[in-house]
C-alpha atoms as a PDB file:
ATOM      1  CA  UNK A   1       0.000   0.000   0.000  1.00  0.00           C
ATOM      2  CA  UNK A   2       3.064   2.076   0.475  1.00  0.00           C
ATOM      3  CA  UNK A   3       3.909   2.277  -2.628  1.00  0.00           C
ATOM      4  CA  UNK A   4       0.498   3.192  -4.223  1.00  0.00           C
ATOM      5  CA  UNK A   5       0.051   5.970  -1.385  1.00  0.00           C
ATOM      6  CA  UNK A   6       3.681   7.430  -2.703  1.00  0.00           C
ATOM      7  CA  UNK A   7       2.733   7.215  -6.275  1.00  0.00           C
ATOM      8  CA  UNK A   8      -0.587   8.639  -5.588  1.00  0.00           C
ATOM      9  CA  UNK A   9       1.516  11.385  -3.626  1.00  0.00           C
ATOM     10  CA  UNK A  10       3.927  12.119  -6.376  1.00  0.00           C
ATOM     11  CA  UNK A  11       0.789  13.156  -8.594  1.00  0.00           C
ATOM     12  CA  UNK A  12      -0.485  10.232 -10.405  1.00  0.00           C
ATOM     13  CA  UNK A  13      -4.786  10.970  -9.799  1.00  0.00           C
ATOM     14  CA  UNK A  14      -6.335   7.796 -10.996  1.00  0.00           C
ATOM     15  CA  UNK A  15      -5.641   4.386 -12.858  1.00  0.00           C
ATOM     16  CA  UNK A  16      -7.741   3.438 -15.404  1.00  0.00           C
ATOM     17  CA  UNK A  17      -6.495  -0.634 -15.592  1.00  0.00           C
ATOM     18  CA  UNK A  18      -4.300  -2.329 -13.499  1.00  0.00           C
ATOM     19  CA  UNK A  19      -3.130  -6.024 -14.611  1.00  0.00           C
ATOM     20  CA  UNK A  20      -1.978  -8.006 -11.392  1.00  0.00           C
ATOM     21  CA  UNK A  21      -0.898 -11.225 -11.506  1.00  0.00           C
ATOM     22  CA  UNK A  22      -3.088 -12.478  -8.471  1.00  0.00           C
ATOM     23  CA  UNK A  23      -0.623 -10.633  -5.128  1.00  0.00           C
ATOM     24  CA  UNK A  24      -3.249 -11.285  -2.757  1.00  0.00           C
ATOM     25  CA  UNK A  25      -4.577  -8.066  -1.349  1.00  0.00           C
ATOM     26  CA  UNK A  26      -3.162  -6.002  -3.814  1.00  0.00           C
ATOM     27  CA  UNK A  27      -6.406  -5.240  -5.446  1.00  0.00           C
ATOM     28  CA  UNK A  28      -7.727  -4.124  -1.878  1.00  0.00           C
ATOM     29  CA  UNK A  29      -5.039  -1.601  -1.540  1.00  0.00           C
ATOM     30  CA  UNK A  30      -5.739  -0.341  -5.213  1.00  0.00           C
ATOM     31  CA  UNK A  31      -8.898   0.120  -4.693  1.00  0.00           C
ATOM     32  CA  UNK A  32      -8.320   1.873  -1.306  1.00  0.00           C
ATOM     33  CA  UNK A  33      -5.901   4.486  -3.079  1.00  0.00           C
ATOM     34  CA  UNK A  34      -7.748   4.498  -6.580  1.00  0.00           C
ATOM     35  CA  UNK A  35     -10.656   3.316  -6.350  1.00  0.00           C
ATOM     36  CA  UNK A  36     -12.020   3.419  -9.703  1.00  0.00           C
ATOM     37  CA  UNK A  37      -9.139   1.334 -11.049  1.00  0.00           C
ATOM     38  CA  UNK A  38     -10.669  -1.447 -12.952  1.00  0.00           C
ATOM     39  CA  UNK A  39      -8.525  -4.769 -12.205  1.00  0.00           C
ATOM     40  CA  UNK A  40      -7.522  -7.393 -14.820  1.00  0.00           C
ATOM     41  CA  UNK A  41      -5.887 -10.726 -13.721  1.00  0.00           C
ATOM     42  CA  UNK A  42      -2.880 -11.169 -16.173  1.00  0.00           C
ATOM     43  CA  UNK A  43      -3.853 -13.420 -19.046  1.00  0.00           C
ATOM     44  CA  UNK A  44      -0.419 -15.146 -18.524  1.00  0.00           C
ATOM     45  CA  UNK A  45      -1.109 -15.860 -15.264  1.00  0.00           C
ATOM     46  CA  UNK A  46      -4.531 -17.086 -16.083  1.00  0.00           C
ATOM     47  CA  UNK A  47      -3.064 -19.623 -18.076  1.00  0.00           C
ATOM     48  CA  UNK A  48      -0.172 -20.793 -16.000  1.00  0.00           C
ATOM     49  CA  UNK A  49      -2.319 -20.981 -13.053  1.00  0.00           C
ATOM     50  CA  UNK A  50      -4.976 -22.877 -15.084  1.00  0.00           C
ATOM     51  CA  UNK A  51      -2.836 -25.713 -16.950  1.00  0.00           C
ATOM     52  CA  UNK A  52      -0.412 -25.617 -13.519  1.00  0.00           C
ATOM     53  CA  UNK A  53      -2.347 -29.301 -12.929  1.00  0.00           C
ATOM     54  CA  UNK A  54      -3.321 -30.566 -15.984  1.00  0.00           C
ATOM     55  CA  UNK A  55      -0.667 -33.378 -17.418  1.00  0.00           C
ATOM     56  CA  UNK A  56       1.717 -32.237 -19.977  1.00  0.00           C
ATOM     57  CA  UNK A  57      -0.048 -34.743 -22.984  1.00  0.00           C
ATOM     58  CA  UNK A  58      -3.162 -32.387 -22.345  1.00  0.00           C
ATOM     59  CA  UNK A  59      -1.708 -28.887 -21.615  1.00  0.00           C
ATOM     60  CA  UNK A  60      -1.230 -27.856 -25.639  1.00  0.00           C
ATOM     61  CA  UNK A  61      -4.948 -28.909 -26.056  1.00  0.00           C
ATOM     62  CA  UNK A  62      -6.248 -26.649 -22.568  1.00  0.00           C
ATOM     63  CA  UNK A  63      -4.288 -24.017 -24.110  1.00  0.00           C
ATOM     64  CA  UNK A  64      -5.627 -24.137 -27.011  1.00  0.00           C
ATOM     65  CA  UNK A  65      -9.288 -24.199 -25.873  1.00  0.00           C
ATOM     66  CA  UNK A  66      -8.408 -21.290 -23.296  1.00  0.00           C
ATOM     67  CA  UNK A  67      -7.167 -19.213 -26.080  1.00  0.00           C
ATOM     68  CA  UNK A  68     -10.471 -18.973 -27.800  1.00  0.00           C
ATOM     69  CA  UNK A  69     -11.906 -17.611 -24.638  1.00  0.00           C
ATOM     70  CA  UNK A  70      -8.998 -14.780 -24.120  1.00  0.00           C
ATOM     71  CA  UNK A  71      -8.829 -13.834 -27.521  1.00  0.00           C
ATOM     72  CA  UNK A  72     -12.711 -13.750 -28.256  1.00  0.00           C
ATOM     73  CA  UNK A  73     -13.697 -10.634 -30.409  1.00  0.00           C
ATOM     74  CA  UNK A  74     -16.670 -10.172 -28.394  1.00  0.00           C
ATOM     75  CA  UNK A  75     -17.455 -10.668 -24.006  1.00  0.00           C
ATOM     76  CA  UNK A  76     -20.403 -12.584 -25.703  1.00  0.00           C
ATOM     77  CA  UNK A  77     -18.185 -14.591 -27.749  1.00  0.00           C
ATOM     78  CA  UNK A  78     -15.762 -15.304 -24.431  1.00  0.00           C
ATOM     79  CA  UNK A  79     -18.656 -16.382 -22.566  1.00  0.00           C
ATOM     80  CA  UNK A  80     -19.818 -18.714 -25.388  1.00  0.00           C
ATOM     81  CA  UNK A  81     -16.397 -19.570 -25.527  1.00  0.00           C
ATOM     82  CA  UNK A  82     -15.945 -20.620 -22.067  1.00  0.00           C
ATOM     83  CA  UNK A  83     -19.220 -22.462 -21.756  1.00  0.00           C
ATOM     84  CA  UNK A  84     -18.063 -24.944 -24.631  1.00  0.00           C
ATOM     85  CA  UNK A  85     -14.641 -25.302 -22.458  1.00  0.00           C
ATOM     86  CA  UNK A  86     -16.579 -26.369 -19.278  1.00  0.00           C
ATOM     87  CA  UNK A  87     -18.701 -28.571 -21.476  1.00  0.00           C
ATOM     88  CA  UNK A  88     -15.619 -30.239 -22.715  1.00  0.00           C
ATOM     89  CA  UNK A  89     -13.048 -30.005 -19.580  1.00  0.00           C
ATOM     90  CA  UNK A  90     -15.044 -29.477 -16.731  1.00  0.00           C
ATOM     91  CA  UNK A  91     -15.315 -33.560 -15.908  1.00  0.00           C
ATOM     92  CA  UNK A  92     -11.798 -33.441 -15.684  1.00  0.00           C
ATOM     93  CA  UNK A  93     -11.077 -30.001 -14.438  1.00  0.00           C
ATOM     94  CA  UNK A  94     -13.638 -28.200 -13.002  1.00  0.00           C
ATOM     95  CA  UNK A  95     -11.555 -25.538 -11.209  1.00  0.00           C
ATOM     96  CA  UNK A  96     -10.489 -24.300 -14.371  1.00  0.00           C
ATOM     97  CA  UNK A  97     -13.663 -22.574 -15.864  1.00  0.00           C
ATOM     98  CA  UNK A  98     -14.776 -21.825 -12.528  1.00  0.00           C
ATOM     99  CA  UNK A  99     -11.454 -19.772 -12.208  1.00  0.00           C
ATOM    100  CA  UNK A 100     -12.294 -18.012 -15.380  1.00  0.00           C
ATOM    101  CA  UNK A 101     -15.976 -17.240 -14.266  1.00  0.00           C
ATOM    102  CA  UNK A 102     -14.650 -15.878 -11.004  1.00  0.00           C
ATOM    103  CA  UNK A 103     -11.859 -13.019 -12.786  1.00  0.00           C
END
């Protein structure tokens, strides 16, 4: 928090987007400093954290299923995207699209 108090104190007013990569209570302290900072789990992270269980001979084909959720065109098309993922992972790894639900 120290360090968003002495940015906020060396003149910066507002963030627009913040992309963490999941520091717990690090979105508490933005929001207590800026608190109209929208914040955006890194996609990266997203991933890493997603496939971190999944055995290697599956990861390339999670990966590839997560990507057309991240890279949609559309929130409707992510959502779409994501409900065919759950449909096809979810048996196996359910705390994957629940992940994505949740950020």
């Amino acid at each position: 928090m120290s360090v968003l108090t002495e940015i906020h104190n060396r003149g910066v007013k507002d963030i627009l987007i913040a992309c963490i990569d999941g520091l717990t209570g690090f979105p508490k302290a933005l929001e207590t400093v800026f608190p109209k900072t929208q914040v955006q789990l890194c996609i990266v992270h997203m991933v890493r954290n997603s496939v971190a269980f999944v055995p290697w001979q599956q990861r390339k084909q999670v990966c590839a299923d997560l990507k057309t959720i991240y890279s949609a065109a559309t929130e409707s098309e992510a959502e779409f995207n994501l409900e065919l993922f759950a449909e096809k992972w979810d048996k196996q790894y359910p705390s994957i699209s629940k992940s994505w639900r949740s950020h």
